[in-house]
N, C-alpha and C. Protein backbone atom coordinates (compact mmCIF):
# COMPACT_ATOMS: atom_id res chain seq x y z
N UNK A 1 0.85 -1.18 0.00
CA UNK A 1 0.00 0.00 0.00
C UNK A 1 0.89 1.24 0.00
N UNK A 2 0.29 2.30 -1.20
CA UNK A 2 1.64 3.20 -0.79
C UNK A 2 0.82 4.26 0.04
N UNK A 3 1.77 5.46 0.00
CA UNK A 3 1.36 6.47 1.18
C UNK A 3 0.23 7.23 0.96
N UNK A 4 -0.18 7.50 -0.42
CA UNK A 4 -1.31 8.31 -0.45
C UNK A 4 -2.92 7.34 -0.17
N UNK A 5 -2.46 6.01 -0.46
CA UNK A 5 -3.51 5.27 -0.27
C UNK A 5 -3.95 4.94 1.33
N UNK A 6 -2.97 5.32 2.52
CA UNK A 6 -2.47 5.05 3.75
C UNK A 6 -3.67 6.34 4.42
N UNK A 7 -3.31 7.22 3.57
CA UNK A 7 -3.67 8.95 3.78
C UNK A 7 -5.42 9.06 3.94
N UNK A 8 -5.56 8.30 2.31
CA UNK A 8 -7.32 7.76 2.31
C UNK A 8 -7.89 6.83 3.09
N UNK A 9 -7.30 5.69 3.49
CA UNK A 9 -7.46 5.09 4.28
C UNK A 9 -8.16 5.12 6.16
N UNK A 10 -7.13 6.05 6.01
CA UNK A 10 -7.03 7.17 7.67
C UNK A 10 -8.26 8.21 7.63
N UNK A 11 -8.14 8.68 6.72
CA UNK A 11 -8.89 9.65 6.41
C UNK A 11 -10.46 9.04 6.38
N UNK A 12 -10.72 7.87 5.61
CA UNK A 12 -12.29 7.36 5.37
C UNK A 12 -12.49 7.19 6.68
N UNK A 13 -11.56 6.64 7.82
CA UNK A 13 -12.23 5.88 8.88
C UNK A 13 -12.07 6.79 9.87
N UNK A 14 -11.46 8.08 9.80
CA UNK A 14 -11.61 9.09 10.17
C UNK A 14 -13.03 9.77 10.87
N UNK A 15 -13.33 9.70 9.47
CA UNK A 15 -14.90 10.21 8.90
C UNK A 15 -15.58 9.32 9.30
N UNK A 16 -15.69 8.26 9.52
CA UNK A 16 -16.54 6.81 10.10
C UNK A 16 -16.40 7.27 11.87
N UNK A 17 -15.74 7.45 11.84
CA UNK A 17 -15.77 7.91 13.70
C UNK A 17 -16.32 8.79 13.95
N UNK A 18 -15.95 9.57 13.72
CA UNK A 18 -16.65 10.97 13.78
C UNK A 18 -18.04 11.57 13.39
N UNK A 19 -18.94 10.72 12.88
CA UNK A 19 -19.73 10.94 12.15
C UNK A 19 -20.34 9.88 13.26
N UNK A 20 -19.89 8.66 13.90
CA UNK A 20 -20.46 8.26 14.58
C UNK A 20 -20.60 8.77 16.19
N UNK A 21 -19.42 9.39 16.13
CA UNK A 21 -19.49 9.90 17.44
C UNK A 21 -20.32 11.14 17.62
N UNK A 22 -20.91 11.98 16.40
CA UNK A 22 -21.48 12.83 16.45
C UNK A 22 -21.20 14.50 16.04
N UNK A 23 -19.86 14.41 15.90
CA UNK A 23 -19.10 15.59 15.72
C UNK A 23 -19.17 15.73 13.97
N UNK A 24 -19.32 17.19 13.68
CA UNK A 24 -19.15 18.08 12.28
C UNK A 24 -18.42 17.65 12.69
N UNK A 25 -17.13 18.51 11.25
CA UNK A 25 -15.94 18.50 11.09
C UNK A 25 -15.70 19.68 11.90
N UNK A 26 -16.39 20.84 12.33
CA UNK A 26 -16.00 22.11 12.58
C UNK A 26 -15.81 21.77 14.00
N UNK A 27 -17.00 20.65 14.49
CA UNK A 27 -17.07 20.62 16.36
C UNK A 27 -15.98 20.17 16.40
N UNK A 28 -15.27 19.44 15.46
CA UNK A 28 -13.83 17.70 16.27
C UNK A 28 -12.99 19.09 15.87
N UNK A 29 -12.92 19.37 15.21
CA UNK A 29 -11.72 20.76 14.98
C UNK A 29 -11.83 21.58 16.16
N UNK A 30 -12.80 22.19 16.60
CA UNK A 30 -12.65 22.95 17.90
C UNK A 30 -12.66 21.99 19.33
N UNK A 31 -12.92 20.74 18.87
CA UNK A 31 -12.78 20.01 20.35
C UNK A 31 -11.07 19.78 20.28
N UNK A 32 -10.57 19.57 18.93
CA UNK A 32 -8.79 19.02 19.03
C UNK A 32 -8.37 20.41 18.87
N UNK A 33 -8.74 21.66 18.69
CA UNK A 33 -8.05 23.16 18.97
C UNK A 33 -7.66 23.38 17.62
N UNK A 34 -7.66 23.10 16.48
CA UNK A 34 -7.55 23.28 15.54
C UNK A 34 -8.28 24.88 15.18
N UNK A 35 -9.19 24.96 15.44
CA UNK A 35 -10.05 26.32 15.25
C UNK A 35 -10.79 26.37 14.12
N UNK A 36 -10.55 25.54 13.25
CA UNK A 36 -11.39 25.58 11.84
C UNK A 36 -11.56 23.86 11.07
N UNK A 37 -12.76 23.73 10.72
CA UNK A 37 -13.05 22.24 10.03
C UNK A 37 -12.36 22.11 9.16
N UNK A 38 -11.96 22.75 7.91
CA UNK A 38 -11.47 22.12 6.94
C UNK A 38 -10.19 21.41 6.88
N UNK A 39 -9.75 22.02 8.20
CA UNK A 39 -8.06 20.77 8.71
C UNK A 39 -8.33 19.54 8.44
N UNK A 40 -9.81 19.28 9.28
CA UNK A 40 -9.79 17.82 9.36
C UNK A 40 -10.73 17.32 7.96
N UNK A 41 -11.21 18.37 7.15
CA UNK A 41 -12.01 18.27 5.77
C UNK A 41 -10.56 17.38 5.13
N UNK A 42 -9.55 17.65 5.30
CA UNK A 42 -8.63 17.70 4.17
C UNK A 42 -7.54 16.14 4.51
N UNK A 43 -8.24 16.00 6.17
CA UNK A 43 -6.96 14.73 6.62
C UNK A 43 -8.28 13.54 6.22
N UNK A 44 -9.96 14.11 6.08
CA UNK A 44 -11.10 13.26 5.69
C UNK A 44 -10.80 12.79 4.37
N UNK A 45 -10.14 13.40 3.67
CA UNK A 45 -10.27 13.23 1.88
C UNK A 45 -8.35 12.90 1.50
N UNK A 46 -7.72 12.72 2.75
CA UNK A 46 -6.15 11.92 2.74
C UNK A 46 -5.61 13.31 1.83
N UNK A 47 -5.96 14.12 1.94
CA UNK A 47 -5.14 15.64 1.26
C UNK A 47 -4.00 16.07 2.04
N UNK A 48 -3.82 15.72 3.35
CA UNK A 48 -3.01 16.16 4.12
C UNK A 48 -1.90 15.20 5.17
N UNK A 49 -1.15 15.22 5.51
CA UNK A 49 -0.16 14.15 6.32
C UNK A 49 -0.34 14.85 7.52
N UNK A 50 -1.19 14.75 8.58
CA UNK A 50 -1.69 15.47 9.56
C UNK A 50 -0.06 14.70 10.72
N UNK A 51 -0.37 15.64 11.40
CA UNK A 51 1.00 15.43 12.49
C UNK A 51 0.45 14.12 13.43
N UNK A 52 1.33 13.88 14.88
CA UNK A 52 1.33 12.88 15.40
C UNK A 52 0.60 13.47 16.49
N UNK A 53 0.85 14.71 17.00
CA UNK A 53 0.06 15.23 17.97
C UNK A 53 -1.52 15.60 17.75
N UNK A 54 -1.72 15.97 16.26
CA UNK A 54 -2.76 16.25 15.71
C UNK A 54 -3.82 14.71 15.91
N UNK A 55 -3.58 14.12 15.73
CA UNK A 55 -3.89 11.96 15.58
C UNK A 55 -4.11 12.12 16.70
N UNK A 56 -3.37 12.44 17.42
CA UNK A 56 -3.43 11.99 19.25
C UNK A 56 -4.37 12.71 19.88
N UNK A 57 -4.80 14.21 19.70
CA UNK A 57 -5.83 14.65 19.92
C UNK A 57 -7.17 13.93 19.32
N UNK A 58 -7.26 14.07 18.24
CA UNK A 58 -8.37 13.66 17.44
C UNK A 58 -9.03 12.07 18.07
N UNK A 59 -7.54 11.37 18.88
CA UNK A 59 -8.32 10.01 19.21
C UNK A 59 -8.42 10.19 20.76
N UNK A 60 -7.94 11.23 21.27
CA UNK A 60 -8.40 11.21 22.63
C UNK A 60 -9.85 12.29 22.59
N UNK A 61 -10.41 13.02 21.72
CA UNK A 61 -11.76 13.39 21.80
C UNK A 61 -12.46 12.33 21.71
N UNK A 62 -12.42 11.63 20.30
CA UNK A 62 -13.50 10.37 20.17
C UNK A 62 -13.07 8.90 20.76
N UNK A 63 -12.43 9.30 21.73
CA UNK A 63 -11.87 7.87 22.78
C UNK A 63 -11.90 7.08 21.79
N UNK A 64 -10.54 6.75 20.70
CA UNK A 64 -10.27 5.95 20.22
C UNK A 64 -9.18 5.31 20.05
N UNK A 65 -8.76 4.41 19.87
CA UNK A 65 -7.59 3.77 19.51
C UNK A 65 -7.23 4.00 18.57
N UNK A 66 -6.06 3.45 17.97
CA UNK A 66 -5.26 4.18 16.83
C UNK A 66 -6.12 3.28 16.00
N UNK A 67 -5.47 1.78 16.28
CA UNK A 67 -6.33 0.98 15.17
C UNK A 67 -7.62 0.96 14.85
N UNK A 68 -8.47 2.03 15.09
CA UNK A 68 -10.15 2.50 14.48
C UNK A 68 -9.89 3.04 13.35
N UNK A 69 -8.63 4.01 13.24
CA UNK A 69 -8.48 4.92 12.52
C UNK A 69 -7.26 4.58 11.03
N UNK A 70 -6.30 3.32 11.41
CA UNK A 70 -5.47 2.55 10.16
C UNK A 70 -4.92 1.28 11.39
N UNK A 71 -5.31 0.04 10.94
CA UNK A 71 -4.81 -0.86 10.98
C UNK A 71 -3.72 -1.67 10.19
N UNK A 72 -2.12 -1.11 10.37
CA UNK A 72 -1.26 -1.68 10.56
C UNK A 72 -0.94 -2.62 9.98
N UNK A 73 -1.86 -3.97 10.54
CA UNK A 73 -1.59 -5.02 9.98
C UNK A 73 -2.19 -5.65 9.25
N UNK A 74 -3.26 -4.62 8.48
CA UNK A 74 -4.39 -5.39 7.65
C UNK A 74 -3.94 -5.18 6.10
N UNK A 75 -2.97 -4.04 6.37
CA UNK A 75 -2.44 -3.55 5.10
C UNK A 75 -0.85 -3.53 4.99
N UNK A 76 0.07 -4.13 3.76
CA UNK A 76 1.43 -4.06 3.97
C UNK A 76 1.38 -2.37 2.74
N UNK A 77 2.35 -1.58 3.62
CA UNK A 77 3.11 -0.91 3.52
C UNK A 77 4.74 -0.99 2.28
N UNK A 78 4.46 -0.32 1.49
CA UNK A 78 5.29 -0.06 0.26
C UNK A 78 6.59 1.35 0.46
């Protein structure tokens, strides 16, 4: 799998959380301090290589684990 496919990946199940947990894009952006939705519009549609701290917020709002968001070992890496 290469990296942009890694990006979409993250990004779809992103959007699968969040959508279940209840949050716009604009609320999970002001709950992770971001200040504006389209940050996370853009890590939704794998447009962006969002940071490690950015991930780490985003899964401690929607109490998630990493593997909700890319599982590792379901996919080999190129």
């Amino acid at each position: 799998m290469d990296k942009k496919e890694i990006l979409k990946e993250f990004g779809r199940n992103l959007k699968a959380e969040r959508n279940r947990a209840g949050y716009s894009q604009e609320g999970l952006a002001e709950k992770v301090g971001l200040g504006f939705g389209q940050h996370i519009g853009k890590i939704e549609r794998g447009e962006t290589n969002t940071s490690l701290t950015v991930i780490a917020a985003i899964m401690d709002v929607l109490d998630i684990d990493f593997e909700k968001l890319y599982d590792r070992h379901a996919k080999k890496f190129n």
